[in-house]
N, C-alpha and C. Protein backbone atom coordinates (compact mmCIF):
# COMPACT_ATOMS: atom_id res chain seq x y z
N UNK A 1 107.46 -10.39 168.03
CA UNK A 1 108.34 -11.23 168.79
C UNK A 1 109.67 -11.36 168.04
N UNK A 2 110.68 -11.28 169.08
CA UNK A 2 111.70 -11.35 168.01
C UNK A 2 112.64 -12.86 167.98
N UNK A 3 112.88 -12.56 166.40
CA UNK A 3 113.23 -14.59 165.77
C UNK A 3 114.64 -14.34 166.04
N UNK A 4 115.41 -15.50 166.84
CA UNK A 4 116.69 -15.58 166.97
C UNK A 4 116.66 -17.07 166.58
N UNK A 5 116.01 -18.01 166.14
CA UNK A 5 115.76 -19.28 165.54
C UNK A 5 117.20 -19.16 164.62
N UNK A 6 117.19 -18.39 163.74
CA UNK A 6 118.18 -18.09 162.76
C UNK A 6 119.25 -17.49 162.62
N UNK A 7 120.03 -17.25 163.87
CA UNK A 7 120.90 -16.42 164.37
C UNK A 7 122.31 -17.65 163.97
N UNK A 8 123.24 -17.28 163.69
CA UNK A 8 124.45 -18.01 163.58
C UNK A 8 125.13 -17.79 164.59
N UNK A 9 126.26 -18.59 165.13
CA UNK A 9 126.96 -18.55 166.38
C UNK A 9 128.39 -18.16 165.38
N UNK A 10 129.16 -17.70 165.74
CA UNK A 10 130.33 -17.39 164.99
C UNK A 10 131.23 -16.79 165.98
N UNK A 11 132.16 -17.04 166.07
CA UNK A 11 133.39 -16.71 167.16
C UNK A 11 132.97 -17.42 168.29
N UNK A 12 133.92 -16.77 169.43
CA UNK A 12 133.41 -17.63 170.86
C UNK A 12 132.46 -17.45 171.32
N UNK A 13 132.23 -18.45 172.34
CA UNK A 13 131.04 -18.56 172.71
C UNK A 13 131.10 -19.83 173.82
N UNK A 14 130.39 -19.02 174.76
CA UNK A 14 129.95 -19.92 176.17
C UNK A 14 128.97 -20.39 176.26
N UNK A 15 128.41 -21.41 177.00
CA UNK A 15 127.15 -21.87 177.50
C UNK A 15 126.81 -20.71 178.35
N UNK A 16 125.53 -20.81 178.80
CA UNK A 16 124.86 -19.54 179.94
C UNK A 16 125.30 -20.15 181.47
N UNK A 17 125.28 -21.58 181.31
CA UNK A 17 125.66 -22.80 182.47
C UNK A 17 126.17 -23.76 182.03
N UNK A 18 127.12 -23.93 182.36
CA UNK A 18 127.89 -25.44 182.88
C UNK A 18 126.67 -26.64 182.61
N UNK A 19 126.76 -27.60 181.63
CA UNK A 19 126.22 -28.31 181.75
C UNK A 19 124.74 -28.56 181.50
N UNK A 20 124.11 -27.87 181.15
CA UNK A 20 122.94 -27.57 180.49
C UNK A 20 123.08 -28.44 179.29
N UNK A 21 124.03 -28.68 178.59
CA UNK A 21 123.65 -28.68 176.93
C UNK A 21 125.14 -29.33 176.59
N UNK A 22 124.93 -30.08 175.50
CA UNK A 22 126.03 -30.34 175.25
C UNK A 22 126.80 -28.81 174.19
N UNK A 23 128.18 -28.67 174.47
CA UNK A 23 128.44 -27.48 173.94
C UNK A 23 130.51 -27.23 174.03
N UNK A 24 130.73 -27.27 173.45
CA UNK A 24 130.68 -27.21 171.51
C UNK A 24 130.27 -28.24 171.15
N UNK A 25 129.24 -28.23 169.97
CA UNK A 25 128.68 -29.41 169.47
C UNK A 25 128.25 -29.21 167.92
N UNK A 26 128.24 -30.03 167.28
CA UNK A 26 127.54 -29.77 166.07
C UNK A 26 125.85 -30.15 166.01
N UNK A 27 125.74 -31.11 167.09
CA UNK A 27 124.84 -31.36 167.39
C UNK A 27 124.08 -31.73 168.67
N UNK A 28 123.99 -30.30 169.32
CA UNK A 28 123.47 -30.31 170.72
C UNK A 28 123.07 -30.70 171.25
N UNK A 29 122.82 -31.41 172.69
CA UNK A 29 121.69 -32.13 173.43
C UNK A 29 121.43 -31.07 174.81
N UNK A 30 120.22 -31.50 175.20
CA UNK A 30 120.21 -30.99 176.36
C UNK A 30 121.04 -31.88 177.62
N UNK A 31 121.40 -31.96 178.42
CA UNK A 31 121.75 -32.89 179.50
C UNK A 31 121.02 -33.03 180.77
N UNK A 32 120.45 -34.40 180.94
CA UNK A 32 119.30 -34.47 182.08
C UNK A 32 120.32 -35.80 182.71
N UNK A 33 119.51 -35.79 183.88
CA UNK A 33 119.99 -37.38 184.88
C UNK A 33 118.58 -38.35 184.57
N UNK A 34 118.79 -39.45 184.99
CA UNK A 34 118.04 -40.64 184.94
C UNK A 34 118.64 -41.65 186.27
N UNK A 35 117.50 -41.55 186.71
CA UNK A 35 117.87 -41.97 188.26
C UNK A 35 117.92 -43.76 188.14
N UNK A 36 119.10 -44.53 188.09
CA UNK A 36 119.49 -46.08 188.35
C UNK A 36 118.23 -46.53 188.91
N UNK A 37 117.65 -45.90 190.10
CA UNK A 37 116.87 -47.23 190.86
C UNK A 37 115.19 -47.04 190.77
N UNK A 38 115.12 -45.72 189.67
CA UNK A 38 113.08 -45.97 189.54
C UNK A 38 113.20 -45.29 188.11
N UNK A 39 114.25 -44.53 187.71
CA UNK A 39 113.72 -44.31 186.38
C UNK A 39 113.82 -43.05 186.26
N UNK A 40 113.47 -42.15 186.90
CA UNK A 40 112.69 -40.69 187.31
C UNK A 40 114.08 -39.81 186.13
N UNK A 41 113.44 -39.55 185.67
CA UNK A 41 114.17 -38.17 184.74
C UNK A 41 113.99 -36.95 185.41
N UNK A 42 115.16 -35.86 185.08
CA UNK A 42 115.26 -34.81 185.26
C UNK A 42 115.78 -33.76 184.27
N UNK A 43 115.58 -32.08 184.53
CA UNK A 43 116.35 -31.62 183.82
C UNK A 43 116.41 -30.24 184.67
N UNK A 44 117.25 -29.65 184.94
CA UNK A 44 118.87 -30.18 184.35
C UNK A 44 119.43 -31.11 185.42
N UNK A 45 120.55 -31.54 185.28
CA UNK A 45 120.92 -32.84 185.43
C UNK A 45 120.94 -32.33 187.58
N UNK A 46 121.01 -33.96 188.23
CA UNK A 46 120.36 -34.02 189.45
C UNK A 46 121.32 -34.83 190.28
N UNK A 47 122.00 -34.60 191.22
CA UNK A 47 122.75 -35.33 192.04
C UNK A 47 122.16 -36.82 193.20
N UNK A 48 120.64 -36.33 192.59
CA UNK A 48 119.88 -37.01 194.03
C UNK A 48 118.73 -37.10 193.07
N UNK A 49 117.86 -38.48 193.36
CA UNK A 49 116.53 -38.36 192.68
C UNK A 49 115.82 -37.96 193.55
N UNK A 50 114.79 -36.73 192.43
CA UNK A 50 113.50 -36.10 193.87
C UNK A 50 112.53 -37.26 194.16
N UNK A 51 112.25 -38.36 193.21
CA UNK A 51 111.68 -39.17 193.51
C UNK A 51 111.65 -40.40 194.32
N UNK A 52 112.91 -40.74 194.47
CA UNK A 52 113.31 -41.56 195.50
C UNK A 52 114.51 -41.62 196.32
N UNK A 53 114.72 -40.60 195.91
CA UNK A 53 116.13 -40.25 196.97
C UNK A 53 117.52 -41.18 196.66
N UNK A 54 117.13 -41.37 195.82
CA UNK A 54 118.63 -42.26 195.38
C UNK A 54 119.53 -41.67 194.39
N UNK A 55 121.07 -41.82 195.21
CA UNK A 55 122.37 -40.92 194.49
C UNK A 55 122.98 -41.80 193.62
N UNK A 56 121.98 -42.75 192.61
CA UNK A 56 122.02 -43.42 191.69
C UNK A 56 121.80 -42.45 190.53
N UNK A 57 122.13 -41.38 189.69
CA UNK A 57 121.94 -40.61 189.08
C UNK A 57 122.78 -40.53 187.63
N UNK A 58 122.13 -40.63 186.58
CA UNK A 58 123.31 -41.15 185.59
C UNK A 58 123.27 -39.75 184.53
N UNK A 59 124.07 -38.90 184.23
CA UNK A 59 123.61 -38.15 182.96
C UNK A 59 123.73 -38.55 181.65
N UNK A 60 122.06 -38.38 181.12
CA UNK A 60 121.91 -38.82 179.72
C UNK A 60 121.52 -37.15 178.76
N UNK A 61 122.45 -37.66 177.42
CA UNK A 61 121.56 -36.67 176.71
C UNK A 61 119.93 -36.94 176.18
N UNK A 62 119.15 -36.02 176.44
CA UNK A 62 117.87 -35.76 176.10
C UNK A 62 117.43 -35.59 174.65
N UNK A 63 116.14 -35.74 174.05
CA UNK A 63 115.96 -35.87 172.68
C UNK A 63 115.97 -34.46 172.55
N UNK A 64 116.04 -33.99 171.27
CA UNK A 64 116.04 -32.71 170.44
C UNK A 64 114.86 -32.40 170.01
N UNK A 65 113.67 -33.21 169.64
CA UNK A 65 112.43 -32.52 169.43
C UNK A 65 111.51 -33.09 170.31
N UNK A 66 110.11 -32.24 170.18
CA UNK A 66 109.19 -32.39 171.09
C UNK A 66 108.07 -31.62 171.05
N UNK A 67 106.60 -31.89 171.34
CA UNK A 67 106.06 -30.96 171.38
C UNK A 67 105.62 -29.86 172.36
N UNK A 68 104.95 -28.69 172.24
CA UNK A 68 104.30 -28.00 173.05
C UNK A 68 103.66 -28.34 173.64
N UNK A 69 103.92 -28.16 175.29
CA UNK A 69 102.94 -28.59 176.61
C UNK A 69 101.95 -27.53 176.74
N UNK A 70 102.57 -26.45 176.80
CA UNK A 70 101.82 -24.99 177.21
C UNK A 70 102.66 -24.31 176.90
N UNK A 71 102.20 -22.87 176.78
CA UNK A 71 102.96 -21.72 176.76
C UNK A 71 101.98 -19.98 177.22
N UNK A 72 102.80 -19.05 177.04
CA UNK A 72 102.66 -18.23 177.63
C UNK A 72 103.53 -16.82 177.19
N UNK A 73 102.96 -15.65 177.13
CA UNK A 73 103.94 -14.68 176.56
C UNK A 73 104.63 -13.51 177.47
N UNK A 74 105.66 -13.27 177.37
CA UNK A 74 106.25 -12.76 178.50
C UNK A 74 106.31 -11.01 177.72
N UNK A 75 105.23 -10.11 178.32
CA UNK A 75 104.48 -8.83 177.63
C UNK A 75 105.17 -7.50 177.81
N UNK A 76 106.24 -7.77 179.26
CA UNK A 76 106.71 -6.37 179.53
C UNK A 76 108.31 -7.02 180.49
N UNK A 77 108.91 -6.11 180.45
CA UNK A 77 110.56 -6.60 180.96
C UNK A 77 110.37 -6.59 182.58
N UNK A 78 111.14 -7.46 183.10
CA UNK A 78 111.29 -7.50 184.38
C UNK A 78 111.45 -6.73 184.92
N UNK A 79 111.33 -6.45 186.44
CA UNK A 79 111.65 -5.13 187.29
C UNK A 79 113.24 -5.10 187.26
N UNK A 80 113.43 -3.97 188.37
CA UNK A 80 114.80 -3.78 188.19
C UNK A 80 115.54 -5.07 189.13
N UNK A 81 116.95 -5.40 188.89
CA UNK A 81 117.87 -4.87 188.60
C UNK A 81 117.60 -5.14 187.03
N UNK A 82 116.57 -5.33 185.78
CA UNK A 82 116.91 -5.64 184.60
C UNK A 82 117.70 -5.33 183.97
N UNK A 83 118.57 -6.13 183.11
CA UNK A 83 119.47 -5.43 182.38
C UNK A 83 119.89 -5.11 180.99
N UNK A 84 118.67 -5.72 180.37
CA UNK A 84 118.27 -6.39 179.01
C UNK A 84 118.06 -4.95 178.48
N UNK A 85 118.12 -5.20 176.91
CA UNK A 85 118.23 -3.71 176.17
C UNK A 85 117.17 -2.91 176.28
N UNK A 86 117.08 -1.82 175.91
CA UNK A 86 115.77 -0.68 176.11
C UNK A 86 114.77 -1.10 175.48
N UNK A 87 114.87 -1.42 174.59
CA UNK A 87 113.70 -1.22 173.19
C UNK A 87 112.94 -3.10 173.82
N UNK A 88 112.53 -3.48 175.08
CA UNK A 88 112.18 -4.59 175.22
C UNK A 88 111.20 -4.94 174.20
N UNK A 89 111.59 -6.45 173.75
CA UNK A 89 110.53 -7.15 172.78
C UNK A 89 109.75 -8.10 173.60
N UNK A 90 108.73 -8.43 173.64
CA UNK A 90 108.10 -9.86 174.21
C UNK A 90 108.63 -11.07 173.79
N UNK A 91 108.57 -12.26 174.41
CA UNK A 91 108.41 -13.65 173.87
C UNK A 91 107.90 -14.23 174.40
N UNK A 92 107.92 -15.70 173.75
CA UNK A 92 107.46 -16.76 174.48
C UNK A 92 108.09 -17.32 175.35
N UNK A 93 107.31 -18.00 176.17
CA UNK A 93 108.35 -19.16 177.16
C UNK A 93 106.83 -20.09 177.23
N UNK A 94 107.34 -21.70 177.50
CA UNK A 94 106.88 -22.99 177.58
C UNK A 94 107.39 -23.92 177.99
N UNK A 95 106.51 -24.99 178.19
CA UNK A 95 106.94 -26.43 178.32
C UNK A 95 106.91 -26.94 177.24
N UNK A 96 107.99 -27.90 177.07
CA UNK A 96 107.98 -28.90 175.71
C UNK A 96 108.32 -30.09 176.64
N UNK A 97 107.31 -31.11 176.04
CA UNK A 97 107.21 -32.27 176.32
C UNK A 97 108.26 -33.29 175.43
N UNK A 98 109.52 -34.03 175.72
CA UNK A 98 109.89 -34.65 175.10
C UNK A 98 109.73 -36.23 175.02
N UNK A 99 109.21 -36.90 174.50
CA UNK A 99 108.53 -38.08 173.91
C UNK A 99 109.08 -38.91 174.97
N UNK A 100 108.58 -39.32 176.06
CA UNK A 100 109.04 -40.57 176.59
C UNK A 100 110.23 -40.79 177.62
N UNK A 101 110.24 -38.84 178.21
CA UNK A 101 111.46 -38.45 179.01
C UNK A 101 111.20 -37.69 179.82
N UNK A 102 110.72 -36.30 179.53
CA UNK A 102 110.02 -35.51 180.53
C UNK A 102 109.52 -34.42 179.85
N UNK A 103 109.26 -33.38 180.40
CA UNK A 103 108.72 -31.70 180.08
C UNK A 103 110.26 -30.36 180.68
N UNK A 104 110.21 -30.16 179.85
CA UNK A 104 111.63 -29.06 179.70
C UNK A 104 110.56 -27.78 179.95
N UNK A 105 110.79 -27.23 180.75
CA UNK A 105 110.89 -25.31 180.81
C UNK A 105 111.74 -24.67 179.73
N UNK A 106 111.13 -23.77 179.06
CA UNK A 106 111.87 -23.25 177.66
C UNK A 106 111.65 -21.74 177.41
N UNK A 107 112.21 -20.86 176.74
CA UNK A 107 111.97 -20.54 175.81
C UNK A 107 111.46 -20.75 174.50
N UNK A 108 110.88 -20.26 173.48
CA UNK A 108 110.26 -20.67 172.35
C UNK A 108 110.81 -19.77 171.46
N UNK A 109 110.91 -19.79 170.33
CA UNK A 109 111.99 -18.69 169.23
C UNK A 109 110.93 -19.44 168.20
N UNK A 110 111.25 -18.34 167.17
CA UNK A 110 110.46 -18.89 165.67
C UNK A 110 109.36 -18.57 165.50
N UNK A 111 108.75 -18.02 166.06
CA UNK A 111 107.32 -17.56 166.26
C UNK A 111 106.96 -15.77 165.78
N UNK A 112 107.59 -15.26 164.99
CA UNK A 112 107.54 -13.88 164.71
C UNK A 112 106.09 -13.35 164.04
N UNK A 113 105.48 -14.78 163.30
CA UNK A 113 104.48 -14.71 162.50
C UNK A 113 103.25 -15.20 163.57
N UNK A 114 103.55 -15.88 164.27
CA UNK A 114 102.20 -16.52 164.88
C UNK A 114 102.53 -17.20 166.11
N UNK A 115 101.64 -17.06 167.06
CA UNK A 115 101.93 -17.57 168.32
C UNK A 115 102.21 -19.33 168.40
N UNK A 116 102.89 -19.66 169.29
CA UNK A 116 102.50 -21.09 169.47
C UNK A 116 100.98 -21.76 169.90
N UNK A 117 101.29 -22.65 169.94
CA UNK A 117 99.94 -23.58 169.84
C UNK A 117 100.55 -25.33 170.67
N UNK A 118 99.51 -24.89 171.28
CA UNK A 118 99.85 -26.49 171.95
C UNK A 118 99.64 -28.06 171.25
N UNK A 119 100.69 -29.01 171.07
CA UNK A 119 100.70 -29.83 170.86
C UNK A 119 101.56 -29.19 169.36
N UNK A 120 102.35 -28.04 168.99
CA UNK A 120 103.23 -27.77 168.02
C UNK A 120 104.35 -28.51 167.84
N UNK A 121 104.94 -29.07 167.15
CA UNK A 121 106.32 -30.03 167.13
C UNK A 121 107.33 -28.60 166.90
N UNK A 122 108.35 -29.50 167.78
CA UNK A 122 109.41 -28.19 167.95
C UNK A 122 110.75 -28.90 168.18
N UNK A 123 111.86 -28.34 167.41
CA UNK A 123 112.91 -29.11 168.10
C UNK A 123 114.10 -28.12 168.94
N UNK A 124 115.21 -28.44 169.45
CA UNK A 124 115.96 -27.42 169.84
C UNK A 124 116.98 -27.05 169.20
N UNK A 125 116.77 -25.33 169.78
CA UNK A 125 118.13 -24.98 168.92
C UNK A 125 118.89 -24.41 170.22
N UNK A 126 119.91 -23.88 169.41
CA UNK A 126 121.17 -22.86 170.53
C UNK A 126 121.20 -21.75 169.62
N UNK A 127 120.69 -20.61 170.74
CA UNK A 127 120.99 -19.28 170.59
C UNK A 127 121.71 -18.30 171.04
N UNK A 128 122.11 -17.35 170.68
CA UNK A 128 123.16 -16.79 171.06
C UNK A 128 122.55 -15.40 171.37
N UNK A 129 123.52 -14.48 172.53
CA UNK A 129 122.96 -13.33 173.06
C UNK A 129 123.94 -12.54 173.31
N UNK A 130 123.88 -11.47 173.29
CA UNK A 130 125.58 -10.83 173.78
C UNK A 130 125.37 -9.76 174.87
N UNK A 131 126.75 -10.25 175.65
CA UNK A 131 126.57 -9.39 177.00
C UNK A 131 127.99 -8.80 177.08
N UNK A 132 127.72 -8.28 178.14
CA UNK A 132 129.50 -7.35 179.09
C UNK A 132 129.89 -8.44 179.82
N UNK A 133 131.27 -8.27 179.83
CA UNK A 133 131.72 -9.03 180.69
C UNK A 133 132.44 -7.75 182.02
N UNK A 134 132.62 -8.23 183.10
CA UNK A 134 133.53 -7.57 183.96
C UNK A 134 134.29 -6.23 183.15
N UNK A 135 134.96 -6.69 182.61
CA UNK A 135 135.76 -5.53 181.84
C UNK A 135 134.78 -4.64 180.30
N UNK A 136 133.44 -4.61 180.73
CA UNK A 136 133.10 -4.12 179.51
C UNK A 136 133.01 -5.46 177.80
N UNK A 137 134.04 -6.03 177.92
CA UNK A 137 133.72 -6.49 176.55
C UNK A 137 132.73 -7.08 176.09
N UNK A 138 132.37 -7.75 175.10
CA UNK A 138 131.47 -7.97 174.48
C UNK A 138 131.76 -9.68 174.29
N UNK A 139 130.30 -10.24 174.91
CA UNK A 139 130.79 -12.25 175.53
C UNK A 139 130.15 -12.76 174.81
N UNK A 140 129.26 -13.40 173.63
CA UNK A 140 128.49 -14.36 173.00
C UNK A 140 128.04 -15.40 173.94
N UNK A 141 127.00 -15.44 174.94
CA UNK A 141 126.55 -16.52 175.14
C UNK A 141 126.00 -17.30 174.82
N UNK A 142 125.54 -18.91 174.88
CA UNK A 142 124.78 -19.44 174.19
C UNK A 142 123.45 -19.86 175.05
N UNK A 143 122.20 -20.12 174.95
CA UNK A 143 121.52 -21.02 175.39
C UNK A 143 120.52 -21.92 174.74
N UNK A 144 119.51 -22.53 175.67
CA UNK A 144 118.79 -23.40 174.59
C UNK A 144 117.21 -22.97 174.14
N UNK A 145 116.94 -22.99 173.45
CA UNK A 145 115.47 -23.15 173.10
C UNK A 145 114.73 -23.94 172.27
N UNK A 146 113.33 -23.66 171.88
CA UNK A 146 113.06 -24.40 171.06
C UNK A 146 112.20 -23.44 170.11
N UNK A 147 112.15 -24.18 168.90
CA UNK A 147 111.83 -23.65 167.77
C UNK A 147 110.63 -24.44 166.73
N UNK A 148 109.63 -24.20 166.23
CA UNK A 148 109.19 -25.16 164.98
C UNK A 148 109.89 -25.72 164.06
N UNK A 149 109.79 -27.13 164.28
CA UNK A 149 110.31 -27.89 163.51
C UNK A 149 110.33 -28.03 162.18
N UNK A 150 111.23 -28.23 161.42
CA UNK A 150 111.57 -28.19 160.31
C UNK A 150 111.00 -28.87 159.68
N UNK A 151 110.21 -28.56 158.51
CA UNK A 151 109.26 -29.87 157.84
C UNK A 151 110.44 -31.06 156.79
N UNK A 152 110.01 -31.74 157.45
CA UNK A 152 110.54 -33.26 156.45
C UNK A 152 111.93 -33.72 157.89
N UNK A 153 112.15 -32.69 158.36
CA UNK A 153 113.43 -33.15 159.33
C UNK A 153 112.98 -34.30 160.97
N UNK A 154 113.64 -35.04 161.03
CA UNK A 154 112.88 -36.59 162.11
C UNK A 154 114.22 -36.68 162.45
């Protein structure tokens, strides 16, 4: 599996989406809504609660660590139109449960040595990927994932 946990961001660099994440940051959040009139969290952020229909919707940043809900390994590259490099690697993708907010859909990074495991503490990082743009060049995007947590770090 390949580790981008440790990848540095250096030059520019975009979010993958608008609003996903806090970004430029030194210290990232994800960005979810929290619905005024029952509570109901979301992610990513929600104009309308699915839970009660109210356009009481506030965006909060989300915690940074959390553990593993489930996961799952993604074994062979998508059909076409794929566009991802030849030499496809597998990874993970999961839910991470964040303490007292909700369950995030993820990617998982950090795992080169050993699979995840449910109920793993993990916090998030921002990784970076590089694509074409329109004209050929070369774009640094960023997005989010999560990673094993750093021992001694809270």
């Amino acid at each position: 599996m390949t580790d981008t946990a440790t990848n540095t961001i250096t030059g520019r660099s975009v979010p993958l989406a608008e609003g996903l994440f806090t970004w430029p940051s030194e210290s990232p959040r994800l960005l979810g809504s929290r619905c005024e009139q029952c509570g109901t969290m979301t992610f990513p952020t929600h104009y309308g609660c699915p839970r009660c229909s109210s356009d009481q919707m506030t965006t909060v940043e989300l915690g940074t660590r959390g553990t593993v809900w489930t996961w799952t390994s993604q074994e062979f590259p998508p059909p076409p139109p794929y566009a991802g490099p030849a030499d496809f690697q597998p990874y993970f993708v999961g839910y991470v449960e964040l303490p007292d907010e909700l369950i995030v859909e993820t990617y998982l990074t950090g795992y080169d040595d050993r699979q995840p495991e449910i109920g793993d503490d993990v916090e998030l990082r921002i990784i970076p990927f590089n694509v074409r743009d329109d004209n050929g060049e070369s774009v640094t995007v960023v997005t989010y994932a999560f990673a094993p947590a750093r021992t001694g770090d809270q």
